[in-house]
Protein backbone atom coordinates (compact mmCIF):
# COMPACT_ATOMS: atom_id res chain seq x y z
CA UNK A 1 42.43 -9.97 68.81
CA UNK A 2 40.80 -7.80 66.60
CA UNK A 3 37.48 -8.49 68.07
CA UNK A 4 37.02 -4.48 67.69
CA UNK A 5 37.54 -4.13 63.98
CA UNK A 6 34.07 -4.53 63.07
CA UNK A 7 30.27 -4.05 64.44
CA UNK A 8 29.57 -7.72 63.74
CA UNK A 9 31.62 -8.89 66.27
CA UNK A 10 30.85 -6.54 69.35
CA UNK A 11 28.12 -4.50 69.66
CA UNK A 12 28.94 -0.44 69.14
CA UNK A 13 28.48 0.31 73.05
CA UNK A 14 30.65 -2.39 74.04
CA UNK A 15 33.10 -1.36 71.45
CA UNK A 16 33.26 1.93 72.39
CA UNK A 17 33.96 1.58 76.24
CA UNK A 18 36.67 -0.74 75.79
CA UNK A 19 38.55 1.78 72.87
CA UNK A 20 38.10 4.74 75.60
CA UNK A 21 39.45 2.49 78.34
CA UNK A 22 42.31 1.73 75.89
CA UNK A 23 43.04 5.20 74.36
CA UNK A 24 42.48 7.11 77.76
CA UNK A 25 45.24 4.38 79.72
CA UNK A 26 47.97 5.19 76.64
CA UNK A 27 47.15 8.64 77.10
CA UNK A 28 47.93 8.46 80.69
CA UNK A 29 50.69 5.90 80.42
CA UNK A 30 52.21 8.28 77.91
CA UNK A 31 51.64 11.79 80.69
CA UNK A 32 55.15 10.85 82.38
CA UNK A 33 57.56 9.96 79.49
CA UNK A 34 56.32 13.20 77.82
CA UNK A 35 56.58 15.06 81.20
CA UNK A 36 60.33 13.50 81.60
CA UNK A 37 61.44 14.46 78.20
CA UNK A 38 60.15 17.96 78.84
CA UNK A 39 62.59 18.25 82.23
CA UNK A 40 65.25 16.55 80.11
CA UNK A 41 64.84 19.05 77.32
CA UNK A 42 64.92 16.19 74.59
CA UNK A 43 62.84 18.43 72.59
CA UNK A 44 62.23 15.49 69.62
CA UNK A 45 61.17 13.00 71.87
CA UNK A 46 59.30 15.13 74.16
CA UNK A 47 57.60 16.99 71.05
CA UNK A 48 56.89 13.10 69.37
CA UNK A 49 55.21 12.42 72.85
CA UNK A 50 53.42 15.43 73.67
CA UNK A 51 51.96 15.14 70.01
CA UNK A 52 50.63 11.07 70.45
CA UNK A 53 49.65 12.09 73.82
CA UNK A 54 47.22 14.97 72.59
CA UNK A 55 46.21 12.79 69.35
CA UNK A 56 45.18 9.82 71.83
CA UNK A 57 43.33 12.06 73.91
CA UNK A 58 41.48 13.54 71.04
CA UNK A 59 40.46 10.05 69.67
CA UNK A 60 39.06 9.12 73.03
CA UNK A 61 37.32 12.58 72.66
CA UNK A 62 36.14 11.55 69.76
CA UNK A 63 34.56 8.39 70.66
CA UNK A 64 33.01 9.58 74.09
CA UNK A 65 31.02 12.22 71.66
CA UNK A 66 30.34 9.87 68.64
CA UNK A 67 30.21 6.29 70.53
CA UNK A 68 31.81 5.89 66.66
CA UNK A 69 34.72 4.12 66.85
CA UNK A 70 35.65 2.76 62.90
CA UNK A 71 37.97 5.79 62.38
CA UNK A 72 39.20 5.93 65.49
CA UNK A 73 40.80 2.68 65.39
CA UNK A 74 42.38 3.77 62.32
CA UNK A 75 43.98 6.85 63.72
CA UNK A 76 45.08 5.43 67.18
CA UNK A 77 47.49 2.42 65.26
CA UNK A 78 48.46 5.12 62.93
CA UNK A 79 49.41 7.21 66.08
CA UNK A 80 51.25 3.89 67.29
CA UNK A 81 52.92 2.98 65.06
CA UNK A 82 54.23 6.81 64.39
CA UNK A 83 55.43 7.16 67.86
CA UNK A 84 56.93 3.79 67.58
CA UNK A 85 58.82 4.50 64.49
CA UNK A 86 60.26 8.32 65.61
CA UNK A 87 61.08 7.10 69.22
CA UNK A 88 63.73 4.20 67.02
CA UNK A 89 65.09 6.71 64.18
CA UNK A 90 65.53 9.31 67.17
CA UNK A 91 67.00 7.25 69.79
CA UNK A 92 68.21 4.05 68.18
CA UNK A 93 67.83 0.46 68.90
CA UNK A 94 67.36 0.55 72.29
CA UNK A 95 63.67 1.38 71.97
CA UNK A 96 63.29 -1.63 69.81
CA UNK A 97 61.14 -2.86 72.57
CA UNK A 98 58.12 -0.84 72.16
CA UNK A 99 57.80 -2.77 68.74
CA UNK A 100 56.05 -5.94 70.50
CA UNK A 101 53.08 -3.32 72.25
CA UNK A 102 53.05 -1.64 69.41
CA UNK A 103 52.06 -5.19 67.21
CA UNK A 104 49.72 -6.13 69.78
CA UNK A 105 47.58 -3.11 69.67
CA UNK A 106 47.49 -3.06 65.49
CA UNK A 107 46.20 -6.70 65.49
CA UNK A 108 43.62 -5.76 68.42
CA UNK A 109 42.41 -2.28 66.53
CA UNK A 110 42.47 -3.72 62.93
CA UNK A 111 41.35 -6.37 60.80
CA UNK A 112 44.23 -9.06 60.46
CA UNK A 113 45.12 -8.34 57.26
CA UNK A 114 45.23 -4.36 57.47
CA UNK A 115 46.87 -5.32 60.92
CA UNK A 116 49.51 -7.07 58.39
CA UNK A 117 50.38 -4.98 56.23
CA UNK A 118 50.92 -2.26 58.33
CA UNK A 119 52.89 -4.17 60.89
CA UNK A 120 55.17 -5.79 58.18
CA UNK A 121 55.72 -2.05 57.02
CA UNK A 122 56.55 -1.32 60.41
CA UNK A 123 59.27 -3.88 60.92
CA UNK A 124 60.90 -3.09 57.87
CA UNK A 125 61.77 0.51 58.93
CA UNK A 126 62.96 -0.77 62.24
CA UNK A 127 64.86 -2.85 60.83
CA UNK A 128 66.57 -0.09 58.82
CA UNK A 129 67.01 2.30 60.91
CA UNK A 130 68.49 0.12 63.47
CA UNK A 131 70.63 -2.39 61.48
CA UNK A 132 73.87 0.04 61.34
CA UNK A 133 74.11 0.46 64.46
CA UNK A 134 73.96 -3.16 65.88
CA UNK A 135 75.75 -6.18 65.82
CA UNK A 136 74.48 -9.14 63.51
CA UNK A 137 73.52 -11.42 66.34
CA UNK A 138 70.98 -8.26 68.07
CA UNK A 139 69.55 -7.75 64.78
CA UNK A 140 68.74 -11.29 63.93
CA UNK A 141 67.36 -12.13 67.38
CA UNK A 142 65.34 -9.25 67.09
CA UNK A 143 63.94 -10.27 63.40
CA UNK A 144 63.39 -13.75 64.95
CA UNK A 145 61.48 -12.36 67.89
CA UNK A 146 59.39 -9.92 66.12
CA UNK A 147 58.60 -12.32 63.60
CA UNK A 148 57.52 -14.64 65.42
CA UNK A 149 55.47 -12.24 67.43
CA UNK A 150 53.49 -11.24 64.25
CA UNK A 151 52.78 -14.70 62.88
CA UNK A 152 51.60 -15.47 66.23
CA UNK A 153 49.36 -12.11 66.60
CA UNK A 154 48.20 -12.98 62.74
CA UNK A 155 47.11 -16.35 63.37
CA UNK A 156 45.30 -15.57 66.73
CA UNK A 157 43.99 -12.72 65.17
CA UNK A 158 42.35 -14.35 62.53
CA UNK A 159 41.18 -17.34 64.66
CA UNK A 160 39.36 -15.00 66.78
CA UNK A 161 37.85 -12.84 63.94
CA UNK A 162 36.36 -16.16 62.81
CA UNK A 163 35.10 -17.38 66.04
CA UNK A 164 33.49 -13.92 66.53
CA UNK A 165 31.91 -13.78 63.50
CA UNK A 166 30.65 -17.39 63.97
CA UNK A 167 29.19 -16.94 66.95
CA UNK A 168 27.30 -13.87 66.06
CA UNK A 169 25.75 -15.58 63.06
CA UNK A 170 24.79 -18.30 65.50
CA UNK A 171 23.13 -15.91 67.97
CA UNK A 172 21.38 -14.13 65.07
CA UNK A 173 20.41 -16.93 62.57
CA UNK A 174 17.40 -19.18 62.65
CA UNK A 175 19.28 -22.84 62.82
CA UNK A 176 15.79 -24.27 60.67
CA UNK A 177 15.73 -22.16 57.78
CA UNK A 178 18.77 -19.96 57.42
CA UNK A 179 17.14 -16.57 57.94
CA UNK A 180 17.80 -14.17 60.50
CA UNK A 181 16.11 -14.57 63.96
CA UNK A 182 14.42 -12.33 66.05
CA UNK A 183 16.98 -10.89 67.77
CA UNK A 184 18.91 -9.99 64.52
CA UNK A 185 15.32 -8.17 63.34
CA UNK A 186 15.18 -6.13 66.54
CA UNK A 187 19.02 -4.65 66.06
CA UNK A 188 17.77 -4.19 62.49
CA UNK A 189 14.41 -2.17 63.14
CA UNK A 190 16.09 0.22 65.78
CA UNK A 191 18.86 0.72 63.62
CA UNK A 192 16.55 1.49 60.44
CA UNK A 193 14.40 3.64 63.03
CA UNK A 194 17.08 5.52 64.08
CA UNK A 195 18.16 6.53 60.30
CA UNK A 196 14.77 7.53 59.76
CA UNK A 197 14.88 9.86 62.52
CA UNK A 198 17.78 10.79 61.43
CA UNK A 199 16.67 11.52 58.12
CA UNK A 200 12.84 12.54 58.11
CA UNK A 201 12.26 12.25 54.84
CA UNK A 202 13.01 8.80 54.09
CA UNK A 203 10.40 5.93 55.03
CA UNK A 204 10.84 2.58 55.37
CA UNK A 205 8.22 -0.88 55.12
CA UNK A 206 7.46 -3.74 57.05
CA UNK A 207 5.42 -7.09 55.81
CA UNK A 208 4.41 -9.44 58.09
CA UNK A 209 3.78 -13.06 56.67
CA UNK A 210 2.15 -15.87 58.73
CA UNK A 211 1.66 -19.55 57.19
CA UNK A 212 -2.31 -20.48 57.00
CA UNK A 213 -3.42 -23.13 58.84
CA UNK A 214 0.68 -23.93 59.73
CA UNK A 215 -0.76 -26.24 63.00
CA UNK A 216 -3.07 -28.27 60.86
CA UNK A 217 -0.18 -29.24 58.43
CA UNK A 218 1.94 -30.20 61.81
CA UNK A 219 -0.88 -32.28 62.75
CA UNK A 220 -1.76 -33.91 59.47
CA UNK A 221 1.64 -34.37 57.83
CA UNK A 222 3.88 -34.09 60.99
CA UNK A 223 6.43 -31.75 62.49
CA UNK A 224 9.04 -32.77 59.94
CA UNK A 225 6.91 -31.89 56.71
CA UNK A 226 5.92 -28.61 58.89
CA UNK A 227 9.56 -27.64 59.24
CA UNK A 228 10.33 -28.89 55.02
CA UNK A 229 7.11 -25.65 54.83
CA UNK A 230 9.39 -23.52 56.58
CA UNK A 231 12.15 -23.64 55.01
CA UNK A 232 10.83 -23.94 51.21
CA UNK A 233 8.63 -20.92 52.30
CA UNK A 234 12.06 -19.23 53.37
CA UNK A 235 13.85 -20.00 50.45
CA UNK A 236 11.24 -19.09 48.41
CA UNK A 237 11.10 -15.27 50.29
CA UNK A 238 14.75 -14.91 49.88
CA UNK A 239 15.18 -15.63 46.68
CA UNK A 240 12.42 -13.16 45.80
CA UNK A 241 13.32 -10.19 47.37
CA UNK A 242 15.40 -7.51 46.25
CA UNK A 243 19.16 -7.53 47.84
CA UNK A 244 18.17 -4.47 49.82
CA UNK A 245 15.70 -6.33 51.36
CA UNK A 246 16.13 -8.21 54.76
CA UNK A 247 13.90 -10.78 55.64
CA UNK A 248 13.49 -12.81 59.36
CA UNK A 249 11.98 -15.38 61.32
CA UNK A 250 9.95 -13.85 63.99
CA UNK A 251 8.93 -16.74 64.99
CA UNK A 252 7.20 -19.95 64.28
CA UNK A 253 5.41 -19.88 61.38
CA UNK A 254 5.89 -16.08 61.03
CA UNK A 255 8.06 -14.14 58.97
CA UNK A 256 9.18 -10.58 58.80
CA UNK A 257 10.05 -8.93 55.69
CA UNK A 258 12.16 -5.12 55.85
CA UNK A 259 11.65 -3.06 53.40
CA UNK A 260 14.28 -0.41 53.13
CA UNK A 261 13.49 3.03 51.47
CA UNK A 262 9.86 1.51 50.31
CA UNK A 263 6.57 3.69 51.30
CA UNK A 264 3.48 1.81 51.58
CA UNK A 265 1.82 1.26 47.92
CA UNK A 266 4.79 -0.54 46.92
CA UNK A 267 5.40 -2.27 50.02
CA UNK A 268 1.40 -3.42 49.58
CA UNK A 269 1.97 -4.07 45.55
CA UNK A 270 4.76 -6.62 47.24
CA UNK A 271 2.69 -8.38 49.57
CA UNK A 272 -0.13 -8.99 47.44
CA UNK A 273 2.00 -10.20 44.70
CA UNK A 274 4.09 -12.64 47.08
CA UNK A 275 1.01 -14.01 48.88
CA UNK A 276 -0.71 -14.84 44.99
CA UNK A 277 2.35 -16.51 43.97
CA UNK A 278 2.75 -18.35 46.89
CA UNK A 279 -0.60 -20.09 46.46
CA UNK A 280 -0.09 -20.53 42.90
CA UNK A 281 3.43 -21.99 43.38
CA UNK A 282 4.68 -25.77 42.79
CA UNK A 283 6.33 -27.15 46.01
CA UNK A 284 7.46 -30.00 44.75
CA UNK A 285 7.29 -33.46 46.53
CA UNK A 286 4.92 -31.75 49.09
CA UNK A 287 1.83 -32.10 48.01
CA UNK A 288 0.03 -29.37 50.02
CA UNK A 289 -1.67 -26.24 49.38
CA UNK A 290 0.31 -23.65 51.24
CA UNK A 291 -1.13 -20.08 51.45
CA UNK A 292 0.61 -17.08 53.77
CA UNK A 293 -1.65 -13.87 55.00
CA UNK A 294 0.41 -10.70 55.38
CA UNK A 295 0.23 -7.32 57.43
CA UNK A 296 1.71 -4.61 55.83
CA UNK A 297 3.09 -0.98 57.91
CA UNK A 298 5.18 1.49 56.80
CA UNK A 299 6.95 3.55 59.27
CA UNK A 300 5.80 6.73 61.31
CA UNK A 301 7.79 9.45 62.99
CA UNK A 302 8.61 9.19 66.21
CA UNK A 303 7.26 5.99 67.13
CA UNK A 304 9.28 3.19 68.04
CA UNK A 305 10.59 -0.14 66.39
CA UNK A 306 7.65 -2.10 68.50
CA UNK A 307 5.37 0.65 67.83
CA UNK A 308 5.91 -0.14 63.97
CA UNK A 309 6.54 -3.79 64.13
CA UNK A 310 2.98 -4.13 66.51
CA UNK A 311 0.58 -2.07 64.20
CA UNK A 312 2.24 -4.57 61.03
CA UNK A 313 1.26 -7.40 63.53
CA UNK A 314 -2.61 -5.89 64.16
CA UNK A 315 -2.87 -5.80 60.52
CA UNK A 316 -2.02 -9.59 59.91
CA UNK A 317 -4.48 -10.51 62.59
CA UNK A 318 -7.02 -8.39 60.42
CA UNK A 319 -5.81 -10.45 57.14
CA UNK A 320 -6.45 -13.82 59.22
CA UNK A 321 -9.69 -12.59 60.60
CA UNK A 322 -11.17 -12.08 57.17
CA UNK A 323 -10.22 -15.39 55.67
CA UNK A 324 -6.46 -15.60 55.41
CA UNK A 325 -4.30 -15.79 51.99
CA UNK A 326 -4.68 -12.27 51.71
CA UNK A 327 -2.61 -8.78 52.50
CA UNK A 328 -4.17 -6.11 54.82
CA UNK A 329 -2.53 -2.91 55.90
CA UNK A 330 -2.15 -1.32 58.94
CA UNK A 331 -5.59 0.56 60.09
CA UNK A 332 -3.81 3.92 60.43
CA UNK A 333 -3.40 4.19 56.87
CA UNK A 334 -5.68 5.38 53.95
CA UNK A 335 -8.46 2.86 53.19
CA UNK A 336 -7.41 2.86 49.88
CA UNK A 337 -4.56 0.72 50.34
CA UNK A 338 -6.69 -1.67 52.80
């Protein structure tokens, strides 16, 4: 449950299809109640109907144009638990049953504890506007029932929020060193590329870092010391960077560094700082001289997220070329900055 409340969890096509498969079968599962109310001329109920009907529809609307579905989720429980509520104060307790639907689609369109709250709210109006006009044992079955139904829906909820969560991190975190992995830089750079388009006028950095000589330390000191490099060097990078900042294994011994809402001179100042202080710095019980080389790229319209991340790439293999422990930028930019 509530694997939708979130864009950790599911990716936002995913999450869209399965709200428009969900608000477009209410809608339709809602077409012949309204239509029978109409013939019955229960105007309340058929008006109550007509309305969620419409409302659902216009979510799913919604979503089909966005592919946005955070508010959405929002309004279709609200709608929910609305129709829910006027279908018991307008035609009593025996519509008491819609309650358990009703609890099952806030827990799968909310976070569990919004999901809570609302749901609790819920169940305390039903239970008011129904306990008049029932005997003691209908009430209290129905209290039983429905509570049990929402500690059940809380606790699943929750469990599966967690599990969701956990395996995302574990499909976008490098097990060695803690960072994110490749995959989580490539959701990254097309989302950052796609606010850029977005928004012309903002620019964004990338710094590529490679360990020197990373296969001679394997072969000297062994793959275990190797992997200690890795993660000091990782720990080191995240520790240094601003909060803003995202930072990735791409892969082996090389490391990605995003640099949101950072043109190139600073993005340069950066690397050239980080790969001095990484030479100068005290590793501790390794006893090895550890130097990084860095290619430095800021972004340019219209290209794409492998356009940008390659010409970063190109200008580490320039920084290696020329001797390594050093920062190089990008040929397309000014030779100033090179």
């Amino acid at each position: 449950m509530s694997i939708m409340a979130g864009s950790r969890p599911m990716g936002a096509k995913a999450d869209s299809i399965v709200f428009m498969i969900l608000s477009a079968g209410i809608s339709l599962g809602m077409l012949p109640f309204s239509l029978l109310r109409v013939l019955q001329e229960d105007w309340p109920i058929a008006i109550l109907n007509v309305s969620a009907m419409l409302s659902t529809f216009a979510l799913f609307l919604l979503v089909l144009v966005t592919r946005k579905t955070h508010h959405a989720r929002t309004g279709l429980a609200v709608v929910t638990f609305g129709v829910l509520l006027g279908t018991v104060y307008l035609k009593g307790a025996s519509n008491v049953l819609w309650v358990y639907p009703a609890l099952t689609t806030a827990f799968y369109l909310l976070t569990p504890l919004i999901a809570a709250c609302a749901s609790l709210v819920c169940l305390v109006l039903v239970v008011l506007f129904i306990y008049s006009t029932v005997d003691f044992v209908f009430l209290m079955t129905f209290v039983v029932s429905a509570g049990a139904t929402f500690l059940f829906l809380y606790s699943f909820s929750s469990r599966m929020r967690e599990q969701a969560f956990f395996l995302t991190d574990l499909a976008t975190t490098d097990p060695l060193t803690g960072v994110g992995n490749r995959r989580q830089l490539e959701e990254r750079l097309v989302e950052s590329v796609r606010r850029m388009l977005r928004a012309p006028e903002q620019t964004s950095s990338l710094i590529i870092f490679d360990i020197d000589h990373f296969k001679r330390i394997n072969d000297q000191f062994g793959h275990g010391v190797g992997d200690q490099v890795l993660k000091m060097f990782a720990d080191f990078m995240t520790k240094r960077i601003r909060k803003s900042d995202s930072f990735y294994r791409l892969g082996g011994e090389e490391f990605v560094l995003l640099l949101e809402n950072t043109g190139l001179f600073e993005a340069a100042s950066l690397a050239r700082d980080i790969t001095k202080e990484v030479s100068m710095a005290d590793w501790g019980e390794i006893d090895i001289a550890i130097t990084v080389s860095a290619g430095v790229a800021h972004f340019e319209a219209a290209e794409s997220s492998y356009d940008w991340l390659d010409r970063a790439d190109k200008a580490l293999y320039r920084a290696k070329e020329n001797g390594r422990n050093q920062c190089v930028v990008c040929n397309n930019e000014p030779a100033a900055f090179a």
